[in-house]
C-alpha atoms as a PDB file:
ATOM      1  CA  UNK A   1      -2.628 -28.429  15.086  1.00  0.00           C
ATOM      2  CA  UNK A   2       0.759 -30.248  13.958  1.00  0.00           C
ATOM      3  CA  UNK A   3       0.675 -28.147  10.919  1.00  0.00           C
ATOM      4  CA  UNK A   4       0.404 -24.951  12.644  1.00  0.00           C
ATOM      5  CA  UNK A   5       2.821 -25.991  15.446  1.00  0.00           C
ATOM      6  CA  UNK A   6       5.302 -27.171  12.114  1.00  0.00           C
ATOM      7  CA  UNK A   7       4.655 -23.096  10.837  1.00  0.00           C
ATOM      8  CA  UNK A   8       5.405 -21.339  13.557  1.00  0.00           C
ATOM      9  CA  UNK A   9       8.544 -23.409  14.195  1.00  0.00           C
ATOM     10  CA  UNK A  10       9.402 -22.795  10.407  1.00  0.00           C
ATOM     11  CA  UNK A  11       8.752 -18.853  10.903  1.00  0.00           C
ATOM     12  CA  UNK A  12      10.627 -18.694  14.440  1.00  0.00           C
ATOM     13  CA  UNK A  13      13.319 -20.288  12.551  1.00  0.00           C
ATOM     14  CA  UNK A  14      12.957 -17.505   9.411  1.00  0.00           C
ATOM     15  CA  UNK A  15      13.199 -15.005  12.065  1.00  0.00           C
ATOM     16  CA  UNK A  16      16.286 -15.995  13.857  1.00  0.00           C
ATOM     17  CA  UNK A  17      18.371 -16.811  10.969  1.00  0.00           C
ATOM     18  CA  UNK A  18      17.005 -13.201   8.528  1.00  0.00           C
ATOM     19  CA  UNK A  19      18.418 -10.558  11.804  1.00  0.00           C
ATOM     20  CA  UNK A  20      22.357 -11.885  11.990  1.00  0.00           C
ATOM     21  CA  UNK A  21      21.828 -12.258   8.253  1.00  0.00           C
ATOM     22  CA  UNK A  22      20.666  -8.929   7.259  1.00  0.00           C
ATOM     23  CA  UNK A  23      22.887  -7.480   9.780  1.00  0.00           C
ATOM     24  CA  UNK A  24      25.619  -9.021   7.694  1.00  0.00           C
ATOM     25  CA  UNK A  25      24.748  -8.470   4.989  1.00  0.00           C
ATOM     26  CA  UNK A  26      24.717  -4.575   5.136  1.00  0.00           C
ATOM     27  CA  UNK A  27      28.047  -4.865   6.653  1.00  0.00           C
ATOM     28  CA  UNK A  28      29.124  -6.843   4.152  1.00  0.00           C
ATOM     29  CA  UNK A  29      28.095  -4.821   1.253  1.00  0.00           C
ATOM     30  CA  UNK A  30      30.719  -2.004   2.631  1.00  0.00           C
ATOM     31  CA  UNK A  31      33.279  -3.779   0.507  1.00  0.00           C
ATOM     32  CA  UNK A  32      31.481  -6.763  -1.329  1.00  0.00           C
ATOM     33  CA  UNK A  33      28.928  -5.679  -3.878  1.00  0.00           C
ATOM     34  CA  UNK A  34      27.468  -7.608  -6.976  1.00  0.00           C
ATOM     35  CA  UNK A  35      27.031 -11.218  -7.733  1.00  0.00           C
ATOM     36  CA  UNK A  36      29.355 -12.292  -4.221  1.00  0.00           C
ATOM     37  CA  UNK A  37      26.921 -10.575  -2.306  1.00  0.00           C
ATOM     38  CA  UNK A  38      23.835 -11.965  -4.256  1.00  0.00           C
ATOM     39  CA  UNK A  39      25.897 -15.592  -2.997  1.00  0.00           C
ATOM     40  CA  UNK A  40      25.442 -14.742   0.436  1.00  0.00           C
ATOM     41  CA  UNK A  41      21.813 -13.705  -0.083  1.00  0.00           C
ATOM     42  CA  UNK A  42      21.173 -16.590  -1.443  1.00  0.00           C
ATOM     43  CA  UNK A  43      22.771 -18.558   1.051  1.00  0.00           C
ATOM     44  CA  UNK A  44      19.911 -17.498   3.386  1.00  0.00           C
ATOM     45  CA  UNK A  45      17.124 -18.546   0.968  1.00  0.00           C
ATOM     46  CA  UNK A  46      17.897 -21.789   0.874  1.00  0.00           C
ATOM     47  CA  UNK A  47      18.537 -21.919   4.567  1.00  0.00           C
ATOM     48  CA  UNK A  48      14.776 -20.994   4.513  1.00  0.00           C
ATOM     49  CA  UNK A  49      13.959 -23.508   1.957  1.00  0.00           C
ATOM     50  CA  UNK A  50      15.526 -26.223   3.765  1.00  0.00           C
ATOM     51  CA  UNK A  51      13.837 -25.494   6.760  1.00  0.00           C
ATOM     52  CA  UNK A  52      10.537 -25.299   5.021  1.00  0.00           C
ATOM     53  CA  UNK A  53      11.379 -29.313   3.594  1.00  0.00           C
ATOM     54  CA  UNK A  54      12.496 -30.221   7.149  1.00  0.00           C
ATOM     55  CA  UNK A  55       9.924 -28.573   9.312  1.00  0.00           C
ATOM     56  CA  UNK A  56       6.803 -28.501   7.178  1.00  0.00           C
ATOM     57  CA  UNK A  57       7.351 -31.144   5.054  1.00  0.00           C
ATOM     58  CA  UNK A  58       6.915 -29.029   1.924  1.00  0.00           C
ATOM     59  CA  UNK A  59       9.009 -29.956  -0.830  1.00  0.00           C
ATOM     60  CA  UNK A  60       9.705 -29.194  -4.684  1.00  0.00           C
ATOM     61  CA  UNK A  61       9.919 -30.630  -8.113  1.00  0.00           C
ATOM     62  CA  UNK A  62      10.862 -28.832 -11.002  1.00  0.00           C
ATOM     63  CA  UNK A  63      10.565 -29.814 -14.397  1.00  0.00           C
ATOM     64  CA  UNK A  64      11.741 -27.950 -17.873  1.00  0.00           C
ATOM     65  CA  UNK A  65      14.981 -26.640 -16.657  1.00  0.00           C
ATOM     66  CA  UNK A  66      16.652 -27.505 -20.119  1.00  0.00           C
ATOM     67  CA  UNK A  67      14.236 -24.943 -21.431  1.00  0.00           C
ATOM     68  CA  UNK A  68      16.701 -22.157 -19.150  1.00  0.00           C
ATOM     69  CA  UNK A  69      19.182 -20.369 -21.817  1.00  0.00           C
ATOM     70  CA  UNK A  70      22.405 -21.483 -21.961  1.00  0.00           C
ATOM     71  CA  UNK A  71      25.626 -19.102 -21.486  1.00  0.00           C
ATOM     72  CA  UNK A  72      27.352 -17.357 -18.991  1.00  0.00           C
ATOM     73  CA  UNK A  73      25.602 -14.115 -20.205  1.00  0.00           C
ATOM     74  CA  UNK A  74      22.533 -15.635 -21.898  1.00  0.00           C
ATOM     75  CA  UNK A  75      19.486 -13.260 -20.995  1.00  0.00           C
ATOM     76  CA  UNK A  76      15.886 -13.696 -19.715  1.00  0.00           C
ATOM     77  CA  UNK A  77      13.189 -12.279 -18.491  1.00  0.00           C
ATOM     78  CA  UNK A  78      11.269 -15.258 -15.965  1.00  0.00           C
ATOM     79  CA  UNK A  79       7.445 -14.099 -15.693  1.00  0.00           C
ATOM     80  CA  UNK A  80       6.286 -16.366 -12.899  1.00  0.00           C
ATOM     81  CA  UNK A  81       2.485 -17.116 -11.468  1.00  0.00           C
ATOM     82  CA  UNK A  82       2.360 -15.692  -7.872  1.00  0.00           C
ATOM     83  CA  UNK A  83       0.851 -17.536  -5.309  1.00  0.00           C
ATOM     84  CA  UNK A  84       2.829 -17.372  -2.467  1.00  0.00           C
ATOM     85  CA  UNK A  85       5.948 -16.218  -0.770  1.00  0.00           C
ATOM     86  CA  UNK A  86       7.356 -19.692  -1.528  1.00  0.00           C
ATOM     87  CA  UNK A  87       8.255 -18.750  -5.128  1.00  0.00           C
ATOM     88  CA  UNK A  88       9.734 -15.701  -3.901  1.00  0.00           C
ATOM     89  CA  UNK A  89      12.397 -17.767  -2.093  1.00  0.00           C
ATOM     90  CA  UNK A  90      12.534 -20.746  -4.384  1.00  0.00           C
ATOM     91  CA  UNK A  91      13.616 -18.931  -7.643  1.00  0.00           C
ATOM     92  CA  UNK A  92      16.826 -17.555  -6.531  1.00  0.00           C
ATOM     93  CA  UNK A  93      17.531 -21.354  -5.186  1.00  0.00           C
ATOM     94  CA  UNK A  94      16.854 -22.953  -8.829  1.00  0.00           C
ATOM     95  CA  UNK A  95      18.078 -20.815 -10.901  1.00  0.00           C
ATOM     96  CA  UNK A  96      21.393 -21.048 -12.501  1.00  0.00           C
ATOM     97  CA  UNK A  97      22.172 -17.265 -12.705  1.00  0.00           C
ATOM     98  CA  UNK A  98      21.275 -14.458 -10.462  1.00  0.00           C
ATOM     99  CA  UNK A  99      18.439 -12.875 -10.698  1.00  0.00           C
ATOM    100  CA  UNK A 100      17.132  -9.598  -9.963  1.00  0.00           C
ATOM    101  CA  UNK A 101      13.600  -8.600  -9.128  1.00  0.00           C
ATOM    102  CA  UNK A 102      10.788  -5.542 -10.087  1.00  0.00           C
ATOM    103  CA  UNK A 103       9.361  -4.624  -6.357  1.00  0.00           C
ATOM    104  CA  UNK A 104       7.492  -2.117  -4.658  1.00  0.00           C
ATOM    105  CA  UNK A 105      10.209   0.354  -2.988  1.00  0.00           C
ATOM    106  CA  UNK A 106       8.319  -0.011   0.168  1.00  0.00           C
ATOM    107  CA  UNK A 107       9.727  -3.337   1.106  1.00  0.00           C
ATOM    108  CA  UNK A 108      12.994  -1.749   1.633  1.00  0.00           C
ATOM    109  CA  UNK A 109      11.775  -1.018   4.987  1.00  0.00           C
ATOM    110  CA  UNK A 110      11.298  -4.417   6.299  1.00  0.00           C
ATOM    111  CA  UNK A 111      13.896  -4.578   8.706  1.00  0.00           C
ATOM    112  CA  UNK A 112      16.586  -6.786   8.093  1.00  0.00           C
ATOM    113  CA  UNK A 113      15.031  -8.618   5.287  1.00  0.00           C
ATOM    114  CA  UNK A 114      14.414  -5.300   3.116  1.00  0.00           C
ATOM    115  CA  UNK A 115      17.081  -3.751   4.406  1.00  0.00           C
ATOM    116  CA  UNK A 116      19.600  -6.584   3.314  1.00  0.00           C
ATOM    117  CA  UNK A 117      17.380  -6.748  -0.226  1.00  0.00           C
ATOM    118  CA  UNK A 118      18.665  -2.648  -0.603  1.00  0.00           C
ATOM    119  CA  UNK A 119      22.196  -3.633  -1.414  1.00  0.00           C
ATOM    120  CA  UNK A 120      21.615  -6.010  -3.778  1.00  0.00           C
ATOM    121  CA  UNK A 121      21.506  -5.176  -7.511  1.00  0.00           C
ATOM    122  CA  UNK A 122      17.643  -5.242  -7.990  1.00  0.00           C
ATOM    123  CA  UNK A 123      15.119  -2.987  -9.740  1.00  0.00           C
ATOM    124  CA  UNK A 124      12.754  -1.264  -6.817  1.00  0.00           C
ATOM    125  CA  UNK A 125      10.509   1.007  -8.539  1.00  0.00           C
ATOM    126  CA  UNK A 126       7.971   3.814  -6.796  1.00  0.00           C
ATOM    127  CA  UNK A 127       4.454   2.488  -8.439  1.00  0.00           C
ATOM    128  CA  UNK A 128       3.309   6.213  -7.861  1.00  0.00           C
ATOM    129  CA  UNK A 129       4.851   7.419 -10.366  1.00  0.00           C
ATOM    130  CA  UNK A 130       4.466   4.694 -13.644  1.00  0.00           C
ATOM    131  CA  UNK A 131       5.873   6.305 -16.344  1.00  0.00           C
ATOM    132  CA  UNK A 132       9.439   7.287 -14.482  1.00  0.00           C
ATOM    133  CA  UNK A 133       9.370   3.542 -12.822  1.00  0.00           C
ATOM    134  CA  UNK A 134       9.445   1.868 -16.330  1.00  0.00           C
ATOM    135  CA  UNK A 135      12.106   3.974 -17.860  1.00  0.00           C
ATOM    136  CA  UNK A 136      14.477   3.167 -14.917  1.00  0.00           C
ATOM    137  CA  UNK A 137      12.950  -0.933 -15.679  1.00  0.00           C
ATOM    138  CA  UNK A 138      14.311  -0.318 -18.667  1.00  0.00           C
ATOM    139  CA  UNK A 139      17.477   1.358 -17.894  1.00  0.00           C
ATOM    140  CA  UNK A 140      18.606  -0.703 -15.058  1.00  0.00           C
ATOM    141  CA  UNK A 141      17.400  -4.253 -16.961  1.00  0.00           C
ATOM    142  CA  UNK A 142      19.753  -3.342 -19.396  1.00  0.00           C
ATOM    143  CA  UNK A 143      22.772  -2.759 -17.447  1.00  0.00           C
ATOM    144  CA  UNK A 144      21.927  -6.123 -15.402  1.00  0.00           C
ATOM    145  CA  UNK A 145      20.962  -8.702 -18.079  1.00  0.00           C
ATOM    146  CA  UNK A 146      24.224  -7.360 -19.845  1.00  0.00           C
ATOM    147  CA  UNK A 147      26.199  -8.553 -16.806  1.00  0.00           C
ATOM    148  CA  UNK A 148      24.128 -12.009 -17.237  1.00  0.00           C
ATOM    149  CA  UNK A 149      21.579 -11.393 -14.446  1.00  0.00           C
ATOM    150  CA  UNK A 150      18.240 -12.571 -15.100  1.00  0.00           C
ATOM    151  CA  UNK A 151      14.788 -10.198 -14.096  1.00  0.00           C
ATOM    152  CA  UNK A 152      12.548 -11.596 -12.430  1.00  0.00           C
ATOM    153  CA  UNK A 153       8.654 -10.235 -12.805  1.00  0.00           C
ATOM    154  CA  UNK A 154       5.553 -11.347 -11.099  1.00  0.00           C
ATOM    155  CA  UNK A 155       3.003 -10.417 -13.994  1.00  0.00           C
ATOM    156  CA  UNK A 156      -0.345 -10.213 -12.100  1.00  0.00           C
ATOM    157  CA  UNK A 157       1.045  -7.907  -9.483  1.00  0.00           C
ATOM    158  CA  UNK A 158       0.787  -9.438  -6.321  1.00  0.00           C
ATOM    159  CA  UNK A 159      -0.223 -13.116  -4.901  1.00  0.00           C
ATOM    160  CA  UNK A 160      -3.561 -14.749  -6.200  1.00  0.00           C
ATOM    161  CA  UNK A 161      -5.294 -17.758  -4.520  1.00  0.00           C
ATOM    162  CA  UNK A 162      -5.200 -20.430  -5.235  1.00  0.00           C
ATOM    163  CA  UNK A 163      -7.234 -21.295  -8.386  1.00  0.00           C
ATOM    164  CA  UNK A 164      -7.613 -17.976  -9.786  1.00  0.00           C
ATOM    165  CA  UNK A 165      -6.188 -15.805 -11.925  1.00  0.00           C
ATOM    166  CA  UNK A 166      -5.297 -12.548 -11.690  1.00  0.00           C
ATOM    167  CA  UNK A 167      -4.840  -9.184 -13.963  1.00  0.00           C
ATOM    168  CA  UNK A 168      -1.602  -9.673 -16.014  1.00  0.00           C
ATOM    169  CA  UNK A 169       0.012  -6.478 -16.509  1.00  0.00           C
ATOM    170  CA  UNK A 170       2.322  -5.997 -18.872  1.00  0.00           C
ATOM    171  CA  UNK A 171       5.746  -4.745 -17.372  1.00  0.00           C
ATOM    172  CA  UNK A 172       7.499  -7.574 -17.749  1.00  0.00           C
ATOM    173  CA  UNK A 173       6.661  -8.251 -21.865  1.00  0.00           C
ATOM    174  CA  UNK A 174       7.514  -4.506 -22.586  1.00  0.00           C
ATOM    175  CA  UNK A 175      10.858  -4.935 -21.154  1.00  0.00           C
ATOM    176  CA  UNK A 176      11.765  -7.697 -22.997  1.00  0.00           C
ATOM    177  CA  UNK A 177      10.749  -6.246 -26.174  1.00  0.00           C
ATOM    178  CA  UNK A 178      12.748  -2.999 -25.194  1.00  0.00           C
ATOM    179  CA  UNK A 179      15.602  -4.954 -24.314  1.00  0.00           C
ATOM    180  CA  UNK A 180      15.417  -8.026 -27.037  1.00  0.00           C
ATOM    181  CA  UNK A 181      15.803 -10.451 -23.876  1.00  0.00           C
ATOM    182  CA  UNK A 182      13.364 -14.375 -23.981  1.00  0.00           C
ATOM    183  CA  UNK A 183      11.034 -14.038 -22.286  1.00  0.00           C
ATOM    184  CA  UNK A 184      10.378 -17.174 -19.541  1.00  0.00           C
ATOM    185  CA  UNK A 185       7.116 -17.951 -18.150  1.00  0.00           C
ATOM    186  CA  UNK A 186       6.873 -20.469 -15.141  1.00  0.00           C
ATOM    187  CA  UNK A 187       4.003 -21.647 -13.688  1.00  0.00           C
ATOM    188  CA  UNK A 188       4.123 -22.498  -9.886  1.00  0.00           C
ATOM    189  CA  UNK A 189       1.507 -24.796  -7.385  1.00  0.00           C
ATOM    190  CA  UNK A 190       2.842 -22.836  -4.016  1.00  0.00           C
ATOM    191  CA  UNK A 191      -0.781 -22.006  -2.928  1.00  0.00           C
ATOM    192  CA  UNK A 192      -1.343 -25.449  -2.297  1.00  0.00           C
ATOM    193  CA  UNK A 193       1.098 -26.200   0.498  1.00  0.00           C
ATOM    194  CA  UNK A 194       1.455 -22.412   1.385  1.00  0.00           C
ATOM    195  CA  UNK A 195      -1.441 -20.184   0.328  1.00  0.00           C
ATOM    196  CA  UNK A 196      -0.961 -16.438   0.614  1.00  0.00           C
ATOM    197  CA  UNK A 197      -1.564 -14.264   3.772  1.00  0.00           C
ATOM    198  CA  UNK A 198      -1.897 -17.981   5.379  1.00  0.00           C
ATOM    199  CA  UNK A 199       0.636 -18.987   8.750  1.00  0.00           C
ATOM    200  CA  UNK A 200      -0.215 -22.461   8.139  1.00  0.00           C
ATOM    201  CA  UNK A 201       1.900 -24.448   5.598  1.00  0.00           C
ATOM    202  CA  UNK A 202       0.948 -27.876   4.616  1.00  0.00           C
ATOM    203  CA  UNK A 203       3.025 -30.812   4.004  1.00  0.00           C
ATOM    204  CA  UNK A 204       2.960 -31.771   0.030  1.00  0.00           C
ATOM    205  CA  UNK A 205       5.190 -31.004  -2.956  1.00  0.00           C
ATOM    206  CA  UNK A 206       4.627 -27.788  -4.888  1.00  0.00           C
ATOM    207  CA  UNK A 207       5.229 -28.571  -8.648  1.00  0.00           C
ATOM    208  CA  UNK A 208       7.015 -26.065 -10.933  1.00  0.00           C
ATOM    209  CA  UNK A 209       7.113 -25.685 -14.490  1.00  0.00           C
ATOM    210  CA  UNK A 210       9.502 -24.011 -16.378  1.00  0.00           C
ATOM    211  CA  UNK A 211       8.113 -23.057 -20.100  1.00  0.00           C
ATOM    212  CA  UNK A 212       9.829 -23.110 -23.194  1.00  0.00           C
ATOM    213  CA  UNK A 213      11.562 -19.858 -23.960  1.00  0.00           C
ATOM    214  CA  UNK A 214       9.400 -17.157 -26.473  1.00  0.00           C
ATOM    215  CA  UNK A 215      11.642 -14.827 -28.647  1.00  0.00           C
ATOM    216  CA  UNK A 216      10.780 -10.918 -27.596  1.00  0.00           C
ATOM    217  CA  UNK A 217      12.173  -9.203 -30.808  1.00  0.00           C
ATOM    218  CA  UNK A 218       9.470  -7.510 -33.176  1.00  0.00           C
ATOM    219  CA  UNK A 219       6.810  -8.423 -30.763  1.00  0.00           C
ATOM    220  CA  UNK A 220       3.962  -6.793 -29.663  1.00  0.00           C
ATOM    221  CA  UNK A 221       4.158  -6.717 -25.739  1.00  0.00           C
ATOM    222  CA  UNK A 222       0.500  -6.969 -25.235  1.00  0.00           C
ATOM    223  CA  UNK A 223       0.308 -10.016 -27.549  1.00  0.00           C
ATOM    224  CA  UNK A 224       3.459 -11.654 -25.778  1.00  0.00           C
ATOM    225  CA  UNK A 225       1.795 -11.139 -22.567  1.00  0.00           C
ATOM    226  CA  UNK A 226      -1.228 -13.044 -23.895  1.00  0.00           C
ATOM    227  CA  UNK A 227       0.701 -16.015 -25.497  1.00  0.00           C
ATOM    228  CA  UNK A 228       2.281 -15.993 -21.559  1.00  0.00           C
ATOM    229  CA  UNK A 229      -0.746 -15.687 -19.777  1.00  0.00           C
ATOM    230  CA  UNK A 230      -2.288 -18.706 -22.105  1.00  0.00           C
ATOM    231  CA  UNK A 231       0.951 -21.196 -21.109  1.00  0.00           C
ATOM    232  CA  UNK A 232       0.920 -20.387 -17.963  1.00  0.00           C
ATOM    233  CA  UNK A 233      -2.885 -20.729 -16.295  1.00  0.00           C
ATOM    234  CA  UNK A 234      -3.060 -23.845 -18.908  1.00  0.00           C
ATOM    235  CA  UNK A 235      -0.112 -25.143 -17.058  1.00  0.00           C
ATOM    236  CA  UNK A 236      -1.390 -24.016 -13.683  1.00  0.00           C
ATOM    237  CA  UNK A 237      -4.698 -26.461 -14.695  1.00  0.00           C
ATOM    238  CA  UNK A 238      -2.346 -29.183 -15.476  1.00  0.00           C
ATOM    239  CA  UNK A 239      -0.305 -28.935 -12.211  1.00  0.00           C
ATOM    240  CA  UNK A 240      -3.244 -28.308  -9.665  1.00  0.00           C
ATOM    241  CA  UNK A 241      -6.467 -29.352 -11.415  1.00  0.00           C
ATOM    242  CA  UNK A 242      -7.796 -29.950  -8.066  1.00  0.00           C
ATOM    243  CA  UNK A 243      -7.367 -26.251  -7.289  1.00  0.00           C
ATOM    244  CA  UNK A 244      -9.918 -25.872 -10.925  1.00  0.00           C
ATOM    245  CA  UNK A 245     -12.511 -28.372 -10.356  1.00  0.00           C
ATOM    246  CA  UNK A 246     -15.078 -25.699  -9.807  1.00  0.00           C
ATOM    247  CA  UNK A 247     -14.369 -24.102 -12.767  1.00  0.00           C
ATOM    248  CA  UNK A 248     -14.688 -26.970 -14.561  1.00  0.00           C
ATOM    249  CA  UNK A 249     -18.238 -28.165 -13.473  1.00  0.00           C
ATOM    250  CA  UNK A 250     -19.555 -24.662 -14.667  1.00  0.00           C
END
């Protein structure tokens, strides 16, 4: 019951803060455009970040950030194990440059949230129609990660549960190869303090692991999604082996 009385005190306080937020930020975006604007955007994440540590008691640790590239307009492409909506905040909070996500164009309707995500310089694709969604991937990746934004791709799609492992497509390994850009995969224990579809967050520390940084360039995209797909659910059994212990009895 505290838990759940902790959640809905952590989403009241989502919901309070995203409407004068998102109301500012399409106001804002009248004049202020690009990375400032990302700055604001991210201001609100961590608001909601801090009030998930606060409220819930969930908190963070992050190891192999000295595996990030260095320079102001170093590339990457961060392929990251979806779990939750925690990630979804969290990454713009770590990461040293801004980033810029693949999503569904139909979260542009959210109001406020998706509205205030429609200024921003991300990639929202229609999944209806594949073939003209990857070439503007393509075209708009290499326009941002040329300004020193880093993409930001969820390879299985959508969030998994916990302990299981969805299909990885491979989106996010074709772009780099088109565009020559590291590719960065990150493995993240969300599910265990906030699983997906779930109100309830429990208190705990989510671990995330930032891999060491594979060179795209004359690579096969299916085989790079492989290597990826091997790091990262062999790092998701090292970070939650709890969440595998089924698997590993049969």
């Amino acid at each position: 019951m505290v838990a759940l009385a902790r959640s809905i005190v952590h989403l009241l306080w989502m919901i309070v803060t995203v409407i004068p937020w998102g109301i500012i930020m399409v106001v804002a975006s009248i004049r202020v455009r690009g990375v400032p604007l990302y700055r604001m955007a991210q201001m609100w994440l961590s608001w909601a970040m801090h009030g998930l540590r606060v409220i819930c008691g969930v908190d963070w640790r992050v190891s192999g950030m000295e595996n990030l590239p260095q320079g102001a307009t170093s590339p990457a492409i961060l392929l990251v194990k979806h779990q939750s909506t925690l990630e979804t905040f969290l990454m713009p909070v770590l990461m040293p440059h801004p980033l810029a996500y693949v999503f569904k164009k139909e979260l542009l309707y959210v109001p406020f949230f998706g509205w205030a995500m429609g200024r921003l310089d991300m990639i929202h694709i229609d999944r209806s129609q594949r073939a003209q969604a990857f070439s503007k991937v393509v075209a708009q990746g290499k326009l941002l990660l040329a300004q020193g934004i880093w993409i930001i791709i969820f390879p299985e799609g959508t969030r998994i549960p916990r302990g299981k492992k969805g299909m990885y497509k491979h989106g996010g390994t074709r772009l780099a190869v088109e565009t020559g850009a590291p590719v960065i995969p990150i493995a993240v224990s969300s599910a265990r303090c906030w699983p997906r579809k779930a109100l309830v967050k429990r208190p705990g520390i989510v671990d995330v692991s930032i891999g060491k940084a594979i060179p795209s360039q004359g690579r096969d995209p299916d085989d790079l999604l492989r290597e990826v797909e091997a790091w990262i659910e062999s790092e998701m059994h090292r970070l939650d082996p709890e969440a595998y212990r089924d698997e590993a009895v049969n």
